[in-house]
PDB file of N, CA and C in Angstrom:
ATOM      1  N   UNK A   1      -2.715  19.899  -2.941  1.00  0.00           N
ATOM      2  CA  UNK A   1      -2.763  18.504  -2.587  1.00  0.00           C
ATOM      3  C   UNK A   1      -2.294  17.695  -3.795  1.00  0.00           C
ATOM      4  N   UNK A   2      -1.913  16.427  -3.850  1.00  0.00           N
ATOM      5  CA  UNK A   2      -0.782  15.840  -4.539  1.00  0.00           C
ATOM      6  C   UNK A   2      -2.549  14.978  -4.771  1.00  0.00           C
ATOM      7  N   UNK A   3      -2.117  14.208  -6.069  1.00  0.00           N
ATOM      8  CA  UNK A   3      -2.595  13.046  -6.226  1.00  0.00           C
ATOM      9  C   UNK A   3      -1.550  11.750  -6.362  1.00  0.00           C
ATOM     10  N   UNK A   4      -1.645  10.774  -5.932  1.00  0.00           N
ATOM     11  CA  UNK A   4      -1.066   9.405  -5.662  1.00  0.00           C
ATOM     12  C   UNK A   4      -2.091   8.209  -6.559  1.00  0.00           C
ATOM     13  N   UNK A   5      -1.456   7.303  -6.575  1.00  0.00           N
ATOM     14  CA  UNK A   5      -1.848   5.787  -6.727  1.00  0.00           C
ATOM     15  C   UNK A   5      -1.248   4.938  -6.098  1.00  0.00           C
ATOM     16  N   UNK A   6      -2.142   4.148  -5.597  1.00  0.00           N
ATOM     17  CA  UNK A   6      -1.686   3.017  -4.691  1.00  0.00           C
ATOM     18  C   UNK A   6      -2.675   1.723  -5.371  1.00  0.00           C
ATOM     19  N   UNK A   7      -1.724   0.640  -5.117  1.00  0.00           N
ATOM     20  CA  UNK A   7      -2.724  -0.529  -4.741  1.00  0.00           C
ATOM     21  C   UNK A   7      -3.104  -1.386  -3.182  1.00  0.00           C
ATOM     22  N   UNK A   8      -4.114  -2.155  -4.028  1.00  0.00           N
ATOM     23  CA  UNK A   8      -4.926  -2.269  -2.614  1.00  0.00           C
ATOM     24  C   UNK A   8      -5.317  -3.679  -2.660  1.00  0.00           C
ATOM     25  N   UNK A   9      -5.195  -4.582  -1.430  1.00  0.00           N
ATOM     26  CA  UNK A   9      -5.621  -6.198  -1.770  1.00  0.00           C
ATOM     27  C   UNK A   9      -7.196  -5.646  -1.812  1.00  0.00           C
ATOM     28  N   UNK A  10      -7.702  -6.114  -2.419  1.00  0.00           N
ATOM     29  CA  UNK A  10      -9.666  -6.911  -2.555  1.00  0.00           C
ATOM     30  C   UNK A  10     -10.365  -6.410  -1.291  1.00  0.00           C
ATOM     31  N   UNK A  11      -9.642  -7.220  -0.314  1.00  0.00           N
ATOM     32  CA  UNK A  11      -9.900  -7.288   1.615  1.00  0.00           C
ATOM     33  C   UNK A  11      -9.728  -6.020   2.030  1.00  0.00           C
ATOM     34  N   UNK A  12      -8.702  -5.444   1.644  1.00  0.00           N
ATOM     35  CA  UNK A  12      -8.347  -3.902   2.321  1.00  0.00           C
ATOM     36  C   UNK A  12      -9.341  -3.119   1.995  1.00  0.00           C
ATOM     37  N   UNK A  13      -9.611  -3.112   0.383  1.00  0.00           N
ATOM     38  CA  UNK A  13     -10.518  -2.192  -0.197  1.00  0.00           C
ATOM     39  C   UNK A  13     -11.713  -2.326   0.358  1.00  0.00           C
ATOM     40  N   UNK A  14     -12.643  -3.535   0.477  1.00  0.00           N
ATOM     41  CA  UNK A  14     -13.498  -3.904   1.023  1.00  0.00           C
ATOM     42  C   UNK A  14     -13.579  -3.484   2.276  1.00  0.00           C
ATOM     43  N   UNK A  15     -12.719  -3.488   3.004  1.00  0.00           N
ATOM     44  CA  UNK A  15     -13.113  -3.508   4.367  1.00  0.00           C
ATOM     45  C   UNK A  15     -13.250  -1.493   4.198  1.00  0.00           C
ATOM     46  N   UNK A  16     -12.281  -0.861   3.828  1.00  0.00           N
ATOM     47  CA  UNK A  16     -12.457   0.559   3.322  1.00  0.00           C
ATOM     48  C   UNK A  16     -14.243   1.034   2.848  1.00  0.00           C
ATOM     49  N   UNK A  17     -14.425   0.559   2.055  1.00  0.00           N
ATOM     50  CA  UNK A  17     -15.645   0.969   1.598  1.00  0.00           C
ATOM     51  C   UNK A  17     -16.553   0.343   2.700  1.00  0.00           C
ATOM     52  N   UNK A  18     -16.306  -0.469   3.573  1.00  0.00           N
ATOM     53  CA  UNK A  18     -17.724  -0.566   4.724  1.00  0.00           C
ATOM     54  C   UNK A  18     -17.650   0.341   5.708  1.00  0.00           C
ATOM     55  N   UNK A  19     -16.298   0.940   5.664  1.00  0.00           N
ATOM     56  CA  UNK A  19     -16.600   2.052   6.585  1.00  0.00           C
ATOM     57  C   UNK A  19     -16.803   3.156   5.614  1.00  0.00           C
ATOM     58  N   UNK A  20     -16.841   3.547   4.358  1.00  0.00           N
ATOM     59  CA  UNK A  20     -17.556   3.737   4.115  1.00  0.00           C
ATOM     60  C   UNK A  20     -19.109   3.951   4.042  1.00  0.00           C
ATOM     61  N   UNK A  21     -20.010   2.921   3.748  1.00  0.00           N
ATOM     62  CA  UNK A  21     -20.829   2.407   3.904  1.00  0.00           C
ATOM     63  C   UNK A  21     -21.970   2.689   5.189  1.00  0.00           C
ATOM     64  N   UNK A  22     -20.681   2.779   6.370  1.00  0.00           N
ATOM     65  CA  UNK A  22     -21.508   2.604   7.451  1.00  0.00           C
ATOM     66  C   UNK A  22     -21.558   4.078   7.894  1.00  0.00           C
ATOM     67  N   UNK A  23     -20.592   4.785   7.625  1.00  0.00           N
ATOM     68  CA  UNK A  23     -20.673   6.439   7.311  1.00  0.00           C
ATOM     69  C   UNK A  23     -19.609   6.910   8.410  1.00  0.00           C
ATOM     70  N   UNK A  24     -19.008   6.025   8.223  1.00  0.00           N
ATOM     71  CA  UNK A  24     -17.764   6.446   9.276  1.00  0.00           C
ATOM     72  C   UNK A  24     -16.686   7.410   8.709  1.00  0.00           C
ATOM     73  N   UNK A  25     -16.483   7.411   7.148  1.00  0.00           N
ATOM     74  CA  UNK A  25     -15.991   8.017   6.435  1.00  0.00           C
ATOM     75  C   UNK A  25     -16.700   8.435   5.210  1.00  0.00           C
ATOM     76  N   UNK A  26     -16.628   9.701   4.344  1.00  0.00           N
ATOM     77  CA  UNK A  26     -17.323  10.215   3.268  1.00  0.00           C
ATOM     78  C   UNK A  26     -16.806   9.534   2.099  1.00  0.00           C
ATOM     79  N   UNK A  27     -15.769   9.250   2.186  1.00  0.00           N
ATOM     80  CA  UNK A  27     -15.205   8.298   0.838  1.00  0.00           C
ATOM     81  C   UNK A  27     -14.057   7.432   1.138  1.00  0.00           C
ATOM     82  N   UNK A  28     -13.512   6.431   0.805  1.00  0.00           N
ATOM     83  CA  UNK A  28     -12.469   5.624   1.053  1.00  0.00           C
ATOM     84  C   UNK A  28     -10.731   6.487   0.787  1.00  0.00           C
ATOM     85  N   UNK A  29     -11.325   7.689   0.041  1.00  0.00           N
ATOM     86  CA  UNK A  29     -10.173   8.587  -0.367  1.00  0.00           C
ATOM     87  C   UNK A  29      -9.335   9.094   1.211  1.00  0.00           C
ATOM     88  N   UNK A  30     -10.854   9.423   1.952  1.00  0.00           N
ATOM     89  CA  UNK A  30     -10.809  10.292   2.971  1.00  0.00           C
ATOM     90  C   UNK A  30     -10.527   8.879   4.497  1.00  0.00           C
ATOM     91  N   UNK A  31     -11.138   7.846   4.265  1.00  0.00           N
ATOM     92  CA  UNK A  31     -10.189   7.163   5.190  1.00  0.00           C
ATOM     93  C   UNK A  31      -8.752   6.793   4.945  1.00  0.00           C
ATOM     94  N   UNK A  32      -8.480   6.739   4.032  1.00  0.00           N
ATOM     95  CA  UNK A  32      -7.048   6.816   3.577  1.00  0.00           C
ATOM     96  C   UNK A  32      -6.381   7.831   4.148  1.00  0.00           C
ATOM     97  N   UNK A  33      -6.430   8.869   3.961  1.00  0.00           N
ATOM     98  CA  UNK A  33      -5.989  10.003   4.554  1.00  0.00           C
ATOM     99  C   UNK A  33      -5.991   9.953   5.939  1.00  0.00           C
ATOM    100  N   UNK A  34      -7.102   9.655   6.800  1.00  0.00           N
ATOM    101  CA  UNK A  34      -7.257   9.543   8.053  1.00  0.00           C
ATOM    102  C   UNK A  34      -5.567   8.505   8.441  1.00  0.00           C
ATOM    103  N   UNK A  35      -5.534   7.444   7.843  1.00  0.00           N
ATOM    104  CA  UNK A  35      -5.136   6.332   8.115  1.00  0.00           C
ATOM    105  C   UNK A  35      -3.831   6.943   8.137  1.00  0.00           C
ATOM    106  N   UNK A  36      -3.350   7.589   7.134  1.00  0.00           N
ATOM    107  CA  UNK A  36      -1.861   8.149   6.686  1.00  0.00           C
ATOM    108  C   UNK A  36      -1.322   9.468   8.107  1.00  0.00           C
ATOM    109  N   UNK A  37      -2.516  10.324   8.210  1.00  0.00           N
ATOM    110  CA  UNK A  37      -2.250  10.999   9.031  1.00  0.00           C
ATOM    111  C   UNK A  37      -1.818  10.364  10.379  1.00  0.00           C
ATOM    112  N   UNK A  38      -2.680   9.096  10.669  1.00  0.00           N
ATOM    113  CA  UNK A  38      -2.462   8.750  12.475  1.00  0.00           C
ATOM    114  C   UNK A  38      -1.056   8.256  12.009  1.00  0.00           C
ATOM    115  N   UNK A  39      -0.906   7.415  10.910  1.00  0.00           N
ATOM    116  CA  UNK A  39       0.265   6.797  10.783  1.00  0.00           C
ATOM    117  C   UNK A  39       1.795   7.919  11.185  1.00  0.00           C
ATOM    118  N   UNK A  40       1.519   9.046  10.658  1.00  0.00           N
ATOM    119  CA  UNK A  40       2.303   9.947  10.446  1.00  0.00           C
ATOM    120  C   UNK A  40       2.508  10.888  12.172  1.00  0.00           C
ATOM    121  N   UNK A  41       1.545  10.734  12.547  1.00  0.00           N
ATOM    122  CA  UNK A  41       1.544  11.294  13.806  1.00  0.00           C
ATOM    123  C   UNK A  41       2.191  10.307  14.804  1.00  0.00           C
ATOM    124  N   UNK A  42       2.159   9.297  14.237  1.00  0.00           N
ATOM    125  CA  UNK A  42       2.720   8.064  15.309  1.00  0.00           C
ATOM    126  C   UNK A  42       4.395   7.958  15.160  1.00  0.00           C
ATOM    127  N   UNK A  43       4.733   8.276  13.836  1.00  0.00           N
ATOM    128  CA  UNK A  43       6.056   8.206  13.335  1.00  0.00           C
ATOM    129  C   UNK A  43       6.788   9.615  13.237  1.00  0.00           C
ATOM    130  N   UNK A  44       5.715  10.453  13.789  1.00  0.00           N
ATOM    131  CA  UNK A  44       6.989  12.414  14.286  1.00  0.00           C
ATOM    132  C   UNK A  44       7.968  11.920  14.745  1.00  0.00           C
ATOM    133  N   UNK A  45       8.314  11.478  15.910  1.00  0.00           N
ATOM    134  CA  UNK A  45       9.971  11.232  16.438  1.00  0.00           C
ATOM    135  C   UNK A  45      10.847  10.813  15.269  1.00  0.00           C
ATOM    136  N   UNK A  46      10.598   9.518  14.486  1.00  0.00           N
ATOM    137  CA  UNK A  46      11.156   8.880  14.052  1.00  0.00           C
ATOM    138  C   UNK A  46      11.318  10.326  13.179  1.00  0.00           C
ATOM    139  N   UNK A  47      10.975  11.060  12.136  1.00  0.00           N
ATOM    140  CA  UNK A  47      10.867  11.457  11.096  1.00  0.00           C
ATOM    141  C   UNK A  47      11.977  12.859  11.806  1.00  0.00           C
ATOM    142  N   UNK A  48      11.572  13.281  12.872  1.00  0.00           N
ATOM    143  CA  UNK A  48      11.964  14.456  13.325  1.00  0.00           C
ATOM    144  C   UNK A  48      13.706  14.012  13.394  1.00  0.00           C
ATOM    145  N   UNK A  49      13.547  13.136  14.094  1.00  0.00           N
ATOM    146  CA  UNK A  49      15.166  12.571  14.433  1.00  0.00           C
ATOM    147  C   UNK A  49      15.823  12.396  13.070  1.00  0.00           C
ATOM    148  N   UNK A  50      15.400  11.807  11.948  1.00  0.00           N
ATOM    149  CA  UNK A  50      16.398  11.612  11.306  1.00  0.00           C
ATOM    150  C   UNK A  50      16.364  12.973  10.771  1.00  0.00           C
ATOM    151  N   UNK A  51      15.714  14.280  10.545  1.00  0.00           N
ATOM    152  CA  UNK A  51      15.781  15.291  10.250  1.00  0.00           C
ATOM    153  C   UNK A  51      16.794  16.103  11.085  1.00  0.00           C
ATOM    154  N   UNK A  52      16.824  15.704  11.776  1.00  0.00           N
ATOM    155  CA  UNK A  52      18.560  16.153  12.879  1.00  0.00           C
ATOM    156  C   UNK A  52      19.646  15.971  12.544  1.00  0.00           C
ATOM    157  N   UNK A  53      19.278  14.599  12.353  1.00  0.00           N
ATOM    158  CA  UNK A  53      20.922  13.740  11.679  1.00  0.00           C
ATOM    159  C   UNK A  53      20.829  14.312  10.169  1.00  0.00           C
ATOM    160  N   UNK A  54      20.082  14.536   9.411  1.00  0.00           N
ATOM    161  CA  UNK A  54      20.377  14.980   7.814  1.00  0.00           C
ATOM    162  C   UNK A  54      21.437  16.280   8.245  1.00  0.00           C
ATOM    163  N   UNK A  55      20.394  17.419   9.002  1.00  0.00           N
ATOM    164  CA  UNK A  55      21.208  18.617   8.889  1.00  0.00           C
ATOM    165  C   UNK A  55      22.552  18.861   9.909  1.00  0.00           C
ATOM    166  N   UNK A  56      23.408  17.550  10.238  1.00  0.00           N
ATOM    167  CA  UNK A  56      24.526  17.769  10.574  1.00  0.00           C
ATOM    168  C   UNK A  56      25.491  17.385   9.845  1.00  0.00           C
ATOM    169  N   UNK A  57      24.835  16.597   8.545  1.00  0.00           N
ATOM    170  CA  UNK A  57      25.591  16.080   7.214  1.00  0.00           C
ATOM    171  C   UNK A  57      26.051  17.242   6.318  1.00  0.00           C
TER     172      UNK A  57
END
């Protein structure tokens, strides 16, 4: 697993750590991840397709 840095507005973070908080997630590390994954699952086509078009270049 890679480590990253990102920034984060105040609000984002905040709102992160209440789900935190409320135990919806074990750490804000791990809703992050959650967040990246749906993101990533939502964007397969997109990602797959241009992986088509690379390997006819």
């Amino acid at each position: 697993m890679r480590k990253i840095s990102i920034r984060l507005t105040d609000q984002h973070y905040e709102m992160l750590e209440a789900l935190v908080t409320v135990g919806e997630y074990a750490s804000v590390s791990e809703a992050i991840r959650d967040a990246i994954r749906k993101l990533l699952a939502e964007k397969v086509e997109v990602i797959e397709r241009s992986q088509r078009m690379n390997s006819f270049v």
